[in-house]
PDB file of N, CA and C in Angstrom:
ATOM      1  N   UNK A   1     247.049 168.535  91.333  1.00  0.00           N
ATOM      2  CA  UNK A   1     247.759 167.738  92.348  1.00  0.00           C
ATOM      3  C   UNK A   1     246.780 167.306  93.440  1.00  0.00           C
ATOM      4  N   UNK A   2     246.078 168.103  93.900  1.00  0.00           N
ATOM      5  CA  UNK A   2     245.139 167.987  94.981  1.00  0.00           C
ATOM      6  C   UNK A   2     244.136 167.035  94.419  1.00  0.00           C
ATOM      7  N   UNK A   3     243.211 166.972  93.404  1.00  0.00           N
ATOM      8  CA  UNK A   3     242.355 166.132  92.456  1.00  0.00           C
ATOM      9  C   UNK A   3     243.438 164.987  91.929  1.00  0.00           C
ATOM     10  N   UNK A   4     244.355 164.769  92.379  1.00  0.00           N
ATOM     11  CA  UNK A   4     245.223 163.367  91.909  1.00  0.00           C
ATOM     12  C   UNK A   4     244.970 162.673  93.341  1.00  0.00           C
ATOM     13  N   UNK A   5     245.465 163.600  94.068  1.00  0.00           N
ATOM     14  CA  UNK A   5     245.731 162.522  95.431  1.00  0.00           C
ATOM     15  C   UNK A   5     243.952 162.482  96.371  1.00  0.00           C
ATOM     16  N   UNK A   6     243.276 163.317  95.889  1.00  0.00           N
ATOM     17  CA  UNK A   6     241.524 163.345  96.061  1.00  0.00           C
ATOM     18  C   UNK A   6     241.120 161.711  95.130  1.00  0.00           C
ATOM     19  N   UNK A   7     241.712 161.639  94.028  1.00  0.00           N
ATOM     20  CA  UNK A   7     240.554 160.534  93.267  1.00  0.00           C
ATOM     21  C   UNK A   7     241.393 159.038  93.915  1.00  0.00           C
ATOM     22  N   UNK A   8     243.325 159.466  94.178  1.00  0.00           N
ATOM     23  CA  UNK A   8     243.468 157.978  94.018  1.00  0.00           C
ATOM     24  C   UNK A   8     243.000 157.704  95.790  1.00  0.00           C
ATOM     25  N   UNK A   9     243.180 158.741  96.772  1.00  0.00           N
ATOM     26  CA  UNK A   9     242.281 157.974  98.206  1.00  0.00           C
ATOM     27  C   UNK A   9     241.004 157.517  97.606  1.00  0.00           C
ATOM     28  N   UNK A  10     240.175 157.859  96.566  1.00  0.00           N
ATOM     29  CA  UNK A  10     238.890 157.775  96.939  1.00  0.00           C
ATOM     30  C   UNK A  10     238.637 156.338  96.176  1.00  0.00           C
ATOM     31  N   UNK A  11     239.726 155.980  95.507  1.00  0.00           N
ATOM     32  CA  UNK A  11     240.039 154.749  94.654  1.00  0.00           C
ATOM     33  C   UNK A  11     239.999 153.650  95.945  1.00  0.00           C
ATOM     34  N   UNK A  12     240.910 154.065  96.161  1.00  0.00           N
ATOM     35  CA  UNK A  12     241.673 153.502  97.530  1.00  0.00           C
ATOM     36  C   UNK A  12     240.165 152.548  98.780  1.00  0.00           C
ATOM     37  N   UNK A  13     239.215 153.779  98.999  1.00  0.00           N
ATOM     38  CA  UNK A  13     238.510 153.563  99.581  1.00  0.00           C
ATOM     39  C   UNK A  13     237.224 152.861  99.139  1.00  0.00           C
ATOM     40  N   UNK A  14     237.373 152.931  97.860  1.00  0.00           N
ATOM     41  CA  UNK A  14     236.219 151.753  97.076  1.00  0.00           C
ATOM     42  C   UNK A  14     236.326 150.361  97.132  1.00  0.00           C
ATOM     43  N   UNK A  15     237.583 150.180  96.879  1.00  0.00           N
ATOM     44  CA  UNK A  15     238.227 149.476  96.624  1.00  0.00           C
ATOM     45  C   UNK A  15     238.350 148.830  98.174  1.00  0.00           C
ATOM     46  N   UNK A  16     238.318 149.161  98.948  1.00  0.00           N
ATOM     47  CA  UNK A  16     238.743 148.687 100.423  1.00  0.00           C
ATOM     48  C   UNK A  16     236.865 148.186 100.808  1.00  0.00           C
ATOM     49  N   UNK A  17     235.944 149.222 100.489  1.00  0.00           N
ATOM     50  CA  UNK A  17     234.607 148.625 100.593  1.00  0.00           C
ATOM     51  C   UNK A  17     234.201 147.300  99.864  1.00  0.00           C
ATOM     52  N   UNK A  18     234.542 147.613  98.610  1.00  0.00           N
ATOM     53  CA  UNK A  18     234.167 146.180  97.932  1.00  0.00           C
ATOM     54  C   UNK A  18     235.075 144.963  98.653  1.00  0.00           C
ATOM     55  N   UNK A  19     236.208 144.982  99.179  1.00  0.00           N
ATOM     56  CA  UNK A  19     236.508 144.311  99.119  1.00  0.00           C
ATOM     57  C   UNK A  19     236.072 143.716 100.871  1.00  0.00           C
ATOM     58  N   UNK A  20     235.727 144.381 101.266  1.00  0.00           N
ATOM     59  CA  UNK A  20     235.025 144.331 103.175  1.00  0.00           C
ATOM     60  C   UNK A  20     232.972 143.747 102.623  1.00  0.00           C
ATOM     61  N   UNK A  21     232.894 144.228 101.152  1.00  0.00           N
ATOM     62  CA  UNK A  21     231.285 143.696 101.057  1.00  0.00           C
ATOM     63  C   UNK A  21     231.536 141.987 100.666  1.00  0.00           C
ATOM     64  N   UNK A  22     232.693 141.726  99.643  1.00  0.00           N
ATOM     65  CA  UNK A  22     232.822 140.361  99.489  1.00  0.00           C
ATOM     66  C   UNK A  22     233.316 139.663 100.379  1.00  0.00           C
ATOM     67  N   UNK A  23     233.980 139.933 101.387  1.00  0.00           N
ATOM     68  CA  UNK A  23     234.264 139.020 102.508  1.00  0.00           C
ATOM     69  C   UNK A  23     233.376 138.935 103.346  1.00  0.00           C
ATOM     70  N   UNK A  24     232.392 139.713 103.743  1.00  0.00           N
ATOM     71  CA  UNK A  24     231.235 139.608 104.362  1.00  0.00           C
ATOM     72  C   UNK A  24     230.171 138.835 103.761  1.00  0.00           C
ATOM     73  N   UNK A  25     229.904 138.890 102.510  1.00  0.00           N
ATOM     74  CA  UNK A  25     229.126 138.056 101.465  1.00  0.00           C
ATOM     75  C   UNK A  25     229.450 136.335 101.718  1.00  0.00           C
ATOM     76  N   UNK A  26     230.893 136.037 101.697  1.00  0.00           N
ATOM     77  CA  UNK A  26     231.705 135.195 101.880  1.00  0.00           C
ATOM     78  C   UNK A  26     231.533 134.241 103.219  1.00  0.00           C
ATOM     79  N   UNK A  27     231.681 134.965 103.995  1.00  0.00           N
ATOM     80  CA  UNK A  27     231.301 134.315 105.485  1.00  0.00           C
ATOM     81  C   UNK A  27     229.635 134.463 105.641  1.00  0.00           C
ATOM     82  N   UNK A  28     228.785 135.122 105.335  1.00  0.00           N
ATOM     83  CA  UNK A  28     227.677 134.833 105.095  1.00  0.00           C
ATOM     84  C   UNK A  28     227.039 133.401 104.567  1.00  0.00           C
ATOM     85  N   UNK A  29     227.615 133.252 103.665  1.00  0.00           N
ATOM     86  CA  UNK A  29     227.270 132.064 102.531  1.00  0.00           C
ATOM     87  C   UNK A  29     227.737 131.191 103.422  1.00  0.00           C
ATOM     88  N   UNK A  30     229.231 131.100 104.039  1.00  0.00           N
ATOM     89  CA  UNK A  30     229.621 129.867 104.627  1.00  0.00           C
ATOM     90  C   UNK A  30     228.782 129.523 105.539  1.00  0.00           C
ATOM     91  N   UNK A  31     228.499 130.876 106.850  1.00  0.00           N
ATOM     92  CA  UNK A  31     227.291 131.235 107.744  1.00  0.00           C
ATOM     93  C   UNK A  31     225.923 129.924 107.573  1.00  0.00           C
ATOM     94  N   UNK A  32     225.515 129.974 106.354  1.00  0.00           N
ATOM     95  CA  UNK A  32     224.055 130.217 105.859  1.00  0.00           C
ATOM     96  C   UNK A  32     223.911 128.181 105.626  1.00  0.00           C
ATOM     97  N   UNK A  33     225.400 128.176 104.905  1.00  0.00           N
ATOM     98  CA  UNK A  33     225.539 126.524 104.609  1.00  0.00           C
ATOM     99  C   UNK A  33     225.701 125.797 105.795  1.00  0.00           C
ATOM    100  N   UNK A  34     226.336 126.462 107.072  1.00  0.00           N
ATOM    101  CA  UNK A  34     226.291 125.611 108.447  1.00  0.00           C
ATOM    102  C   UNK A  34     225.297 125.214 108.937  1.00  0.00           C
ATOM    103  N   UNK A  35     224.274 126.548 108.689  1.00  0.00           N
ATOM    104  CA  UNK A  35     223.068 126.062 110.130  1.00  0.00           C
ATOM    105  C   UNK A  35     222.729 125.453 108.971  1.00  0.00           C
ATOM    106  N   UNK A  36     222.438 124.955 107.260  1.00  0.00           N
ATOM    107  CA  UNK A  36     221.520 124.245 106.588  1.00  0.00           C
ATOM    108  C   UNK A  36     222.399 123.017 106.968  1.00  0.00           C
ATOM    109  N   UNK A  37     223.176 122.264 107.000  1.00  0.00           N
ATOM    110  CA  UNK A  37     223.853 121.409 107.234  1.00  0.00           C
ATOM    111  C   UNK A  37     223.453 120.882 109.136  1.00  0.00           C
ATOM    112  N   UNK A  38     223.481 121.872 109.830  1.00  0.00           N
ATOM    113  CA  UNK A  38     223.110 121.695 111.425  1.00  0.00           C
ATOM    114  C   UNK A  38     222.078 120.875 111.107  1.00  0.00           C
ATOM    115  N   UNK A  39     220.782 121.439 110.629  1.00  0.00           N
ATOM    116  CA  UNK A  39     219.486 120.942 110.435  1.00  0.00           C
ATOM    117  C   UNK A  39     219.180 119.266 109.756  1.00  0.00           C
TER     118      UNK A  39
END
């Protein structure tokens, strides 16, 4: 019981990183195409 509710938080929390690395990736790229476009 304890190793059920241990793996699915830790699911939980992968899952919440990847998804905080692709939105950061995301606005990066948009980031990156402005100032090349500024120029």
């Amino acid at each position: 019981m304890i190793d059920h509710v241990r793996i699915s938080s830790w699911i939980l929390v992968h899952q919440g990183v990847i998804r905080t690395y692709s939105v950061t990736m995301n606005y990066s790229e948009i980031g990156a195409q402005h100032l090349v476009e500024e120029d």
